[in-house]
N, C-alpha and C. Protein backbone atom coordinates (compact mmCIF):
# COMPACT_ATOMS: atom_id res chain seq x y z
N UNK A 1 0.84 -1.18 0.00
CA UNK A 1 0.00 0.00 0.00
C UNK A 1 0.88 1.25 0.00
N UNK A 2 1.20 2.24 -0.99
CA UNK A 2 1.31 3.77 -1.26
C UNK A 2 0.63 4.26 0.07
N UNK A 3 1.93 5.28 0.76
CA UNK A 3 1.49 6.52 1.02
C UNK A 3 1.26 7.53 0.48
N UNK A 4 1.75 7.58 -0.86
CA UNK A 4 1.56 8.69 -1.93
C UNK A 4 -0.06 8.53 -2.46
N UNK A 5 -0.66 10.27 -1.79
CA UNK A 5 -1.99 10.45 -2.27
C UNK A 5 -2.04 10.69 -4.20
N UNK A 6 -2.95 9.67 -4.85
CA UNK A 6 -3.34 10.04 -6.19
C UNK A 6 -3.99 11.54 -6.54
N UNK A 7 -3.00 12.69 -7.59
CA UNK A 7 -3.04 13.77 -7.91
C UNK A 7 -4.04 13.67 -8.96
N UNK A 8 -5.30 14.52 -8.36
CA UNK A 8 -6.10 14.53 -9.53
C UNK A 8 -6.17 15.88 -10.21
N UNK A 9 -6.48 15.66 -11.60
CA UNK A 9 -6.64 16.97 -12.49
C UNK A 9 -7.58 17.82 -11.90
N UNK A 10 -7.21 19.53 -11.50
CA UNK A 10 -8.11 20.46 -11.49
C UNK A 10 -9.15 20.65 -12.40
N UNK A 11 -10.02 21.58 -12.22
CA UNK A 11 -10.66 21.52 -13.24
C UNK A 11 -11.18 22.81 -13.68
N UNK A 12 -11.01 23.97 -14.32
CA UNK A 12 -10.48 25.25 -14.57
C UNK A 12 -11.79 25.43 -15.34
N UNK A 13 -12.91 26.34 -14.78
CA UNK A 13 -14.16 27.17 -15.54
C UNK A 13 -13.36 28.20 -16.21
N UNK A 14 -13.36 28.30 -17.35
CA UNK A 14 -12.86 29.04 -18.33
C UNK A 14 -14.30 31.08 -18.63
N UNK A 15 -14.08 31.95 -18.42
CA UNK A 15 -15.22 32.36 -18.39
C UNK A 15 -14.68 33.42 -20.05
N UNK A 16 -15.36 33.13 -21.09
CA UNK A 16 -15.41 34.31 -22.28
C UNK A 16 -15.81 35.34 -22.34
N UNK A 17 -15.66 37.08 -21.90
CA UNK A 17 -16.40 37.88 -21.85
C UNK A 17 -16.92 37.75 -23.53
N UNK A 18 -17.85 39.01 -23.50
CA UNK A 18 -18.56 38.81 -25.10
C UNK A 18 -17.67 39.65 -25.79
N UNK A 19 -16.49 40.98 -25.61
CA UNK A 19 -15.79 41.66 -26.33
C UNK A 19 -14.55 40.69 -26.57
N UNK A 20 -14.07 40.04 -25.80
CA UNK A 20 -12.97 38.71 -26.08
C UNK A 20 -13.54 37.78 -26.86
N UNK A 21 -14.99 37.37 -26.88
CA UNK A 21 -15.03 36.48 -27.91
C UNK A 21 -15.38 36.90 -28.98
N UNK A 22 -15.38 38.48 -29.34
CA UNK A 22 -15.28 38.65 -31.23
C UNK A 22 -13.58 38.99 -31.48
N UNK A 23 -12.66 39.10 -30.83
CA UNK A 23 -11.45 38.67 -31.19
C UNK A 23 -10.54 39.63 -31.64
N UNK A 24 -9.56 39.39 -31.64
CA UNK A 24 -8.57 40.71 -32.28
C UNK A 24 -8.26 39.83 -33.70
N UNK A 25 -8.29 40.74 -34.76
CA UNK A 25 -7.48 39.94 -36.32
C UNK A 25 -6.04 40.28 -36.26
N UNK A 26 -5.01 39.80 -36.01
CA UNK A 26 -3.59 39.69 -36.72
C UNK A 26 -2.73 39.39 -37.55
N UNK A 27 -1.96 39.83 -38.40
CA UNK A 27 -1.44 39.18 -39.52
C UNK A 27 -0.04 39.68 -39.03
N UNK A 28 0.64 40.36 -37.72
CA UNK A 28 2.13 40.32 -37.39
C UNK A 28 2.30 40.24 -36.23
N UNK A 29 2.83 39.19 -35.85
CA UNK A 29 3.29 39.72 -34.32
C UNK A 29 5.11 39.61 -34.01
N UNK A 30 4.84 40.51 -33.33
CA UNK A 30 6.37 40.65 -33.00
C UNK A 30 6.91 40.13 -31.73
N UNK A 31 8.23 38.91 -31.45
CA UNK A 31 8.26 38.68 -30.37
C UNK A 31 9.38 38.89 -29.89
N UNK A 32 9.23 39.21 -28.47
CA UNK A 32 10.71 39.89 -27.79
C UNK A 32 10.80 38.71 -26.42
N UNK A 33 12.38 39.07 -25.91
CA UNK A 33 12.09 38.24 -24.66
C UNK A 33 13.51 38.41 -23.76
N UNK A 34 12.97 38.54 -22.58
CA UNK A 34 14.34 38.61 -21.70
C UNK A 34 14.79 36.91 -21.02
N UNK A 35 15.92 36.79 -20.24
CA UNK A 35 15.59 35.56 -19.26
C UNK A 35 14.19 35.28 -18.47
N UNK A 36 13.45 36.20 -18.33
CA UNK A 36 12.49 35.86 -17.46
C UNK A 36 11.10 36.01 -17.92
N UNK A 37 11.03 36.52 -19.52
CA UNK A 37 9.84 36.28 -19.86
C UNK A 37 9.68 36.64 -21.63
N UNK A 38 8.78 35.96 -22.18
CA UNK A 38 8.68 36.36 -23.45
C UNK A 38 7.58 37.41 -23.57
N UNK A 39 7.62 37.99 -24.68
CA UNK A 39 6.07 39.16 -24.74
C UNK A 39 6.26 38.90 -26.26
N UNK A 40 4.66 38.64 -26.57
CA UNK A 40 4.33 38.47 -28.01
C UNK A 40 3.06 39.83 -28.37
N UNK A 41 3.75 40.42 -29.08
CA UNK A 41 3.09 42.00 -29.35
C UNK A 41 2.05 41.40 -30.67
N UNK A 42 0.42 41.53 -31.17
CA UNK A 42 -0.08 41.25 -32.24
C UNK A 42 -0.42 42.87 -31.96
N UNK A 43 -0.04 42.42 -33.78
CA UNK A 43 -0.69 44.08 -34.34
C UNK A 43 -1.33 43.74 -35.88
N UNK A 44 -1.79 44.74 -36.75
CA UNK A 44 -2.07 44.42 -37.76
C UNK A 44 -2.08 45.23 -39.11
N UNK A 45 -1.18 44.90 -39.97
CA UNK A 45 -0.57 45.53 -40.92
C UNK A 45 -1.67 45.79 -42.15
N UNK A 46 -2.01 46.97 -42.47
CA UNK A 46 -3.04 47.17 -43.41
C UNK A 46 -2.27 47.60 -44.71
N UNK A 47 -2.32 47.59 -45.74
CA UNK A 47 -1.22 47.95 -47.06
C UNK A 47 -1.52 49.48 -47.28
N UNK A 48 -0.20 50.02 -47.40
CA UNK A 48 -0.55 51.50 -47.90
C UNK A 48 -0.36 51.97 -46.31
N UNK A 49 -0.74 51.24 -44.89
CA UNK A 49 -0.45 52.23 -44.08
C UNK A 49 1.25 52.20 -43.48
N UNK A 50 1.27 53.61 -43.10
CA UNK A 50 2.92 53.16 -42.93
C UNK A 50 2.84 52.73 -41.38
N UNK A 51 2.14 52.91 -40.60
CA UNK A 51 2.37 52.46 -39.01
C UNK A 51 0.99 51.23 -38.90
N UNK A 52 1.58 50.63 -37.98
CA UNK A 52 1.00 49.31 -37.26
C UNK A 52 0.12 49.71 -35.93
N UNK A 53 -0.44 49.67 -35.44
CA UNK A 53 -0.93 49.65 -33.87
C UNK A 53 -0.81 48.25 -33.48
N UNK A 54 -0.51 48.24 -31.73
CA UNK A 54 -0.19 47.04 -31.00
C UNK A 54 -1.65 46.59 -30.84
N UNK A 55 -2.23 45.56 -30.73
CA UNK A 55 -4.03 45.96 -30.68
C UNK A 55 -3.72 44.54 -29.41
N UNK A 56 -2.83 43.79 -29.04
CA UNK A 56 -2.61 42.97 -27.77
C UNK A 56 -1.57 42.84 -27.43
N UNK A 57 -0.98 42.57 -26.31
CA UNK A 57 0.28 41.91 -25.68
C UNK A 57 0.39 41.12 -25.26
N UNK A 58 0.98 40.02 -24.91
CA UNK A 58 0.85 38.83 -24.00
C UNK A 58 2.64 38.75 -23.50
N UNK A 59 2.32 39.20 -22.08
CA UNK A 59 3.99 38.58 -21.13
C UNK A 59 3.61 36.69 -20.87
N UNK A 60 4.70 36.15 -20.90
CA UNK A 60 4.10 35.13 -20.40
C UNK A 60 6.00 34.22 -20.03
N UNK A 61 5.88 33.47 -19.44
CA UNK A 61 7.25 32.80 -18.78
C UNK A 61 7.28 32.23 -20.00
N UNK A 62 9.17 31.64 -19.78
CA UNK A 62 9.75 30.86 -21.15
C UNK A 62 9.07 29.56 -20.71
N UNK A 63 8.71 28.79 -19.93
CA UNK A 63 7.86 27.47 -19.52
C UNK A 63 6.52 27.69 -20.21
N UNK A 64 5.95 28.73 -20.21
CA UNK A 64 4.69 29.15 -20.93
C UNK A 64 4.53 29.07 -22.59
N UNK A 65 5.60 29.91 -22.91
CA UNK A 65 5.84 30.24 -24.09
C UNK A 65 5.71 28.81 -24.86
N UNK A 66 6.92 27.92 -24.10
CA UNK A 66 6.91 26.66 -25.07
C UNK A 66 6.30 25.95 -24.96
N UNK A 67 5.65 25.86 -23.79
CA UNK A 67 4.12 25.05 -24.09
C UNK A 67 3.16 25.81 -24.92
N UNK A 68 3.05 26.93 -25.36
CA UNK A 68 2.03 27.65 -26.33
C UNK A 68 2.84 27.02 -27.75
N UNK A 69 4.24 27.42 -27.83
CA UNK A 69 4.70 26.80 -29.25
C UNK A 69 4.02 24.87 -29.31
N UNK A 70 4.36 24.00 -28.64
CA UNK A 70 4.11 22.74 -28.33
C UNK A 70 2.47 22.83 -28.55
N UNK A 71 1.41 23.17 -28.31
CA UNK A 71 0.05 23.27 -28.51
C UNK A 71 -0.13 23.86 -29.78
N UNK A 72 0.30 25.11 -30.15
CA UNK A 72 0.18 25.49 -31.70
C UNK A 72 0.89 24.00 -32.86
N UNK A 73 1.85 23.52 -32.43
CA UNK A 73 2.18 22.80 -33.39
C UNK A 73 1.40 21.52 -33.47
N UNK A 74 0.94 20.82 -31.95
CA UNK A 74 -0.21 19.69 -32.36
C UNK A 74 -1.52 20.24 -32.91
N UNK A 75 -2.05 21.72 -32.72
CA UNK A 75 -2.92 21.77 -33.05
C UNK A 75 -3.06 21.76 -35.22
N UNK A 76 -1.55 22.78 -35.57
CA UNK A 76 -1.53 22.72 -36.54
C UNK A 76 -1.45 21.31 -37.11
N UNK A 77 -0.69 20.36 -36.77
CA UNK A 77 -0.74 18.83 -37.32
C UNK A 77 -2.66 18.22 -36.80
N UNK A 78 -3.35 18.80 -36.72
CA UNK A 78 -4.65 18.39 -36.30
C UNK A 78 -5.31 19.05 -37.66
N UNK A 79 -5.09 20.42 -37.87
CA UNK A 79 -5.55 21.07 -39.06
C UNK A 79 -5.64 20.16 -40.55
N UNK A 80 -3.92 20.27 -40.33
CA UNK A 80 -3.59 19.70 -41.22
C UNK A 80 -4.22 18.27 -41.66
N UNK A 81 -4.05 17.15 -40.73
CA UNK A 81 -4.66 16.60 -41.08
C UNK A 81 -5.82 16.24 -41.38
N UNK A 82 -7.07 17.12 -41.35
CA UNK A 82 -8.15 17.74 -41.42
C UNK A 82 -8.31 18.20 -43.32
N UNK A 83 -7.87 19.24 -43.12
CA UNK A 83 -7.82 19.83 -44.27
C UNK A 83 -6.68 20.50 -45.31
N UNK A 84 -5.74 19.57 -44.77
CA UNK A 84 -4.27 19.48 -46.04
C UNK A 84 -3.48 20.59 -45.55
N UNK A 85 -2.34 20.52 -45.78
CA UNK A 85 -1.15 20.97 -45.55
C UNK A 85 -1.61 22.95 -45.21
N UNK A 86 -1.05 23.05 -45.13
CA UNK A 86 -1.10 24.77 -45.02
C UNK A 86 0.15 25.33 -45.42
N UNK A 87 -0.12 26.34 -47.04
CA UNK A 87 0.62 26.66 -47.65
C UNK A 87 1.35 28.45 -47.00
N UNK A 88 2.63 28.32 -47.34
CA UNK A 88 3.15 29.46 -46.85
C UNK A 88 3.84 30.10 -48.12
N UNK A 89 3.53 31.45 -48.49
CA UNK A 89 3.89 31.55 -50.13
C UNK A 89 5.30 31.15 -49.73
N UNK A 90 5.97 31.23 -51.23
CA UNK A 90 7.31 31.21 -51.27
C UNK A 90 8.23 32.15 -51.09
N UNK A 91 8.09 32.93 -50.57
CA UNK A 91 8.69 34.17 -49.96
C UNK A 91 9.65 33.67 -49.42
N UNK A 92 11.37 34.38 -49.43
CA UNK A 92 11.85 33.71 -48.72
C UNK A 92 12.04 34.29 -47.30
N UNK A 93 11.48 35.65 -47.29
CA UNK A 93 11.17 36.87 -46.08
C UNK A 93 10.33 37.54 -46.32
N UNK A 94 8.85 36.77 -45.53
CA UNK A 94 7.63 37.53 -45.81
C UNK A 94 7.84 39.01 -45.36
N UNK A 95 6.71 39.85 -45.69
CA UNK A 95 7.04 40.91 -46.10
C UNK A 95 6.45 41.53 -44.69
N UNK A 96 5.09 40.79 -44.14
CA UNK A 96 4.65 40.67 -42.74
C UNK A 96 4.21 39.71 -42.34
N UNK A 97 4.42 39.38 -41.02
CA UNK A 97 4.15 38.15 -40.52
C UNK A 97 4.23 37.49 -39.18
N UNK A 98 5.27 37.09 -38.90
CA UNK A 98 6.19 36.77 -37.36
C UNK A 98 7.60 37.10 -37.71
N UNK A 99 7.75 37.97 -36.39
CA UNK A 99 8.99 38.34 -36.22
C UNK A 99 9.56 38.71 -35.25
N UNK A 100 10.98 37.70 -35.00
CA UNK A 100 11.25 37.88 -33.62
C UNK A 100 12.71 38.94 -33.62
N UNK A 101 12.61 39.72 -32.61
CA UNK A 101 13.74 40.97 -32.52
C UNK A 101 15.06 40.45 -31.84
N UNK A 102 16.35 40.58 -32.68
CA UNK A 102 17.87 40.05 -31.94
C UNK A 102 18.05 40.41 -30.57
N UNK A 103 18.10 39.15 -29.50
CA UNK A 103 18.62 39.79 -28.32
C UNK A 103 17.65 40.72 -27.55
N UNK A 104 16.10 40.64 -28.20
CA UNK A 104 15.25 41.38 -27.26
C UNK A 104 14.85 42.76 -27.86
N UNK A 105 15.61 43.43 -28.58
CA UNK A 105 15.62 44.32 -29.49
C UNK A 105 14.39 44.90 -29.87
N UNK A 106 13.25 46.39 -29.54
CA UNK A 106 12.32 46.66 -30.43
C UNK A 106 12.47 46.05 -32.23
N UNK A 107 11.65 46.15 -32.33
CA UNK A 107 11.67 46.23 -34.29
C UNK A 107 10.35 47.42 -34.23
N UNK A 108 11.10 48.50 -34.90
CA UNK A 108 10.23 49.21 -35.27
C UNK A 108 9.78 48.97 -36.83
């Protein structure tokens, strides 16, 4: 017989306000990051304008971060296998998109 008590899963009520669930649209985000945390800036690039607005931020720990990379990538292999590959033009440096700054660095 275990003295070790069995750890059961929490169970986390998630609550959606109604302005969070119509969503922000992004097509760039920019990501920066020190030792102690990453921040992923979405903004959204309209053609013809010359400035961007930040329209979210997210700080979040490097333990965080890569579990968000690790969930985006099973989710994309879920897509995918769903409804076929997901094409990325051939660009070899999109023009906007994701982009991460050297060493933490703004990118203006």
């Amino acid at each position: 017989m275990s003295s070790e008590k069995e750890v059961k899963p929490q169970q986390i009520s998630i609550e959606l306000g109604e302005k969070e669930a119509e969503g922000i649209y992004s097509n760039l985000a920019i990501i920066t990051h020190s030792p102690a945390e990453f921040i992923i800036d979405f903004t959204r690039v309209v053609p013809g304008a010359p400035k961007a607005k930040v329209h979210a931020r997210i700080i979040t720990t490097p333990q965080h971060a890569k579990m968000l990379l690790k969930a985006l990538e099973e989710n994309i292999e879920k897509f995918e296998s769903k409804f076929g590959e997901i094409k990325i033009d051939g660009q070899a440096q999109p023009q906007f998109g994701f982009a991460t700054s050297p060493k933490g660095e703004k990118i203006n």
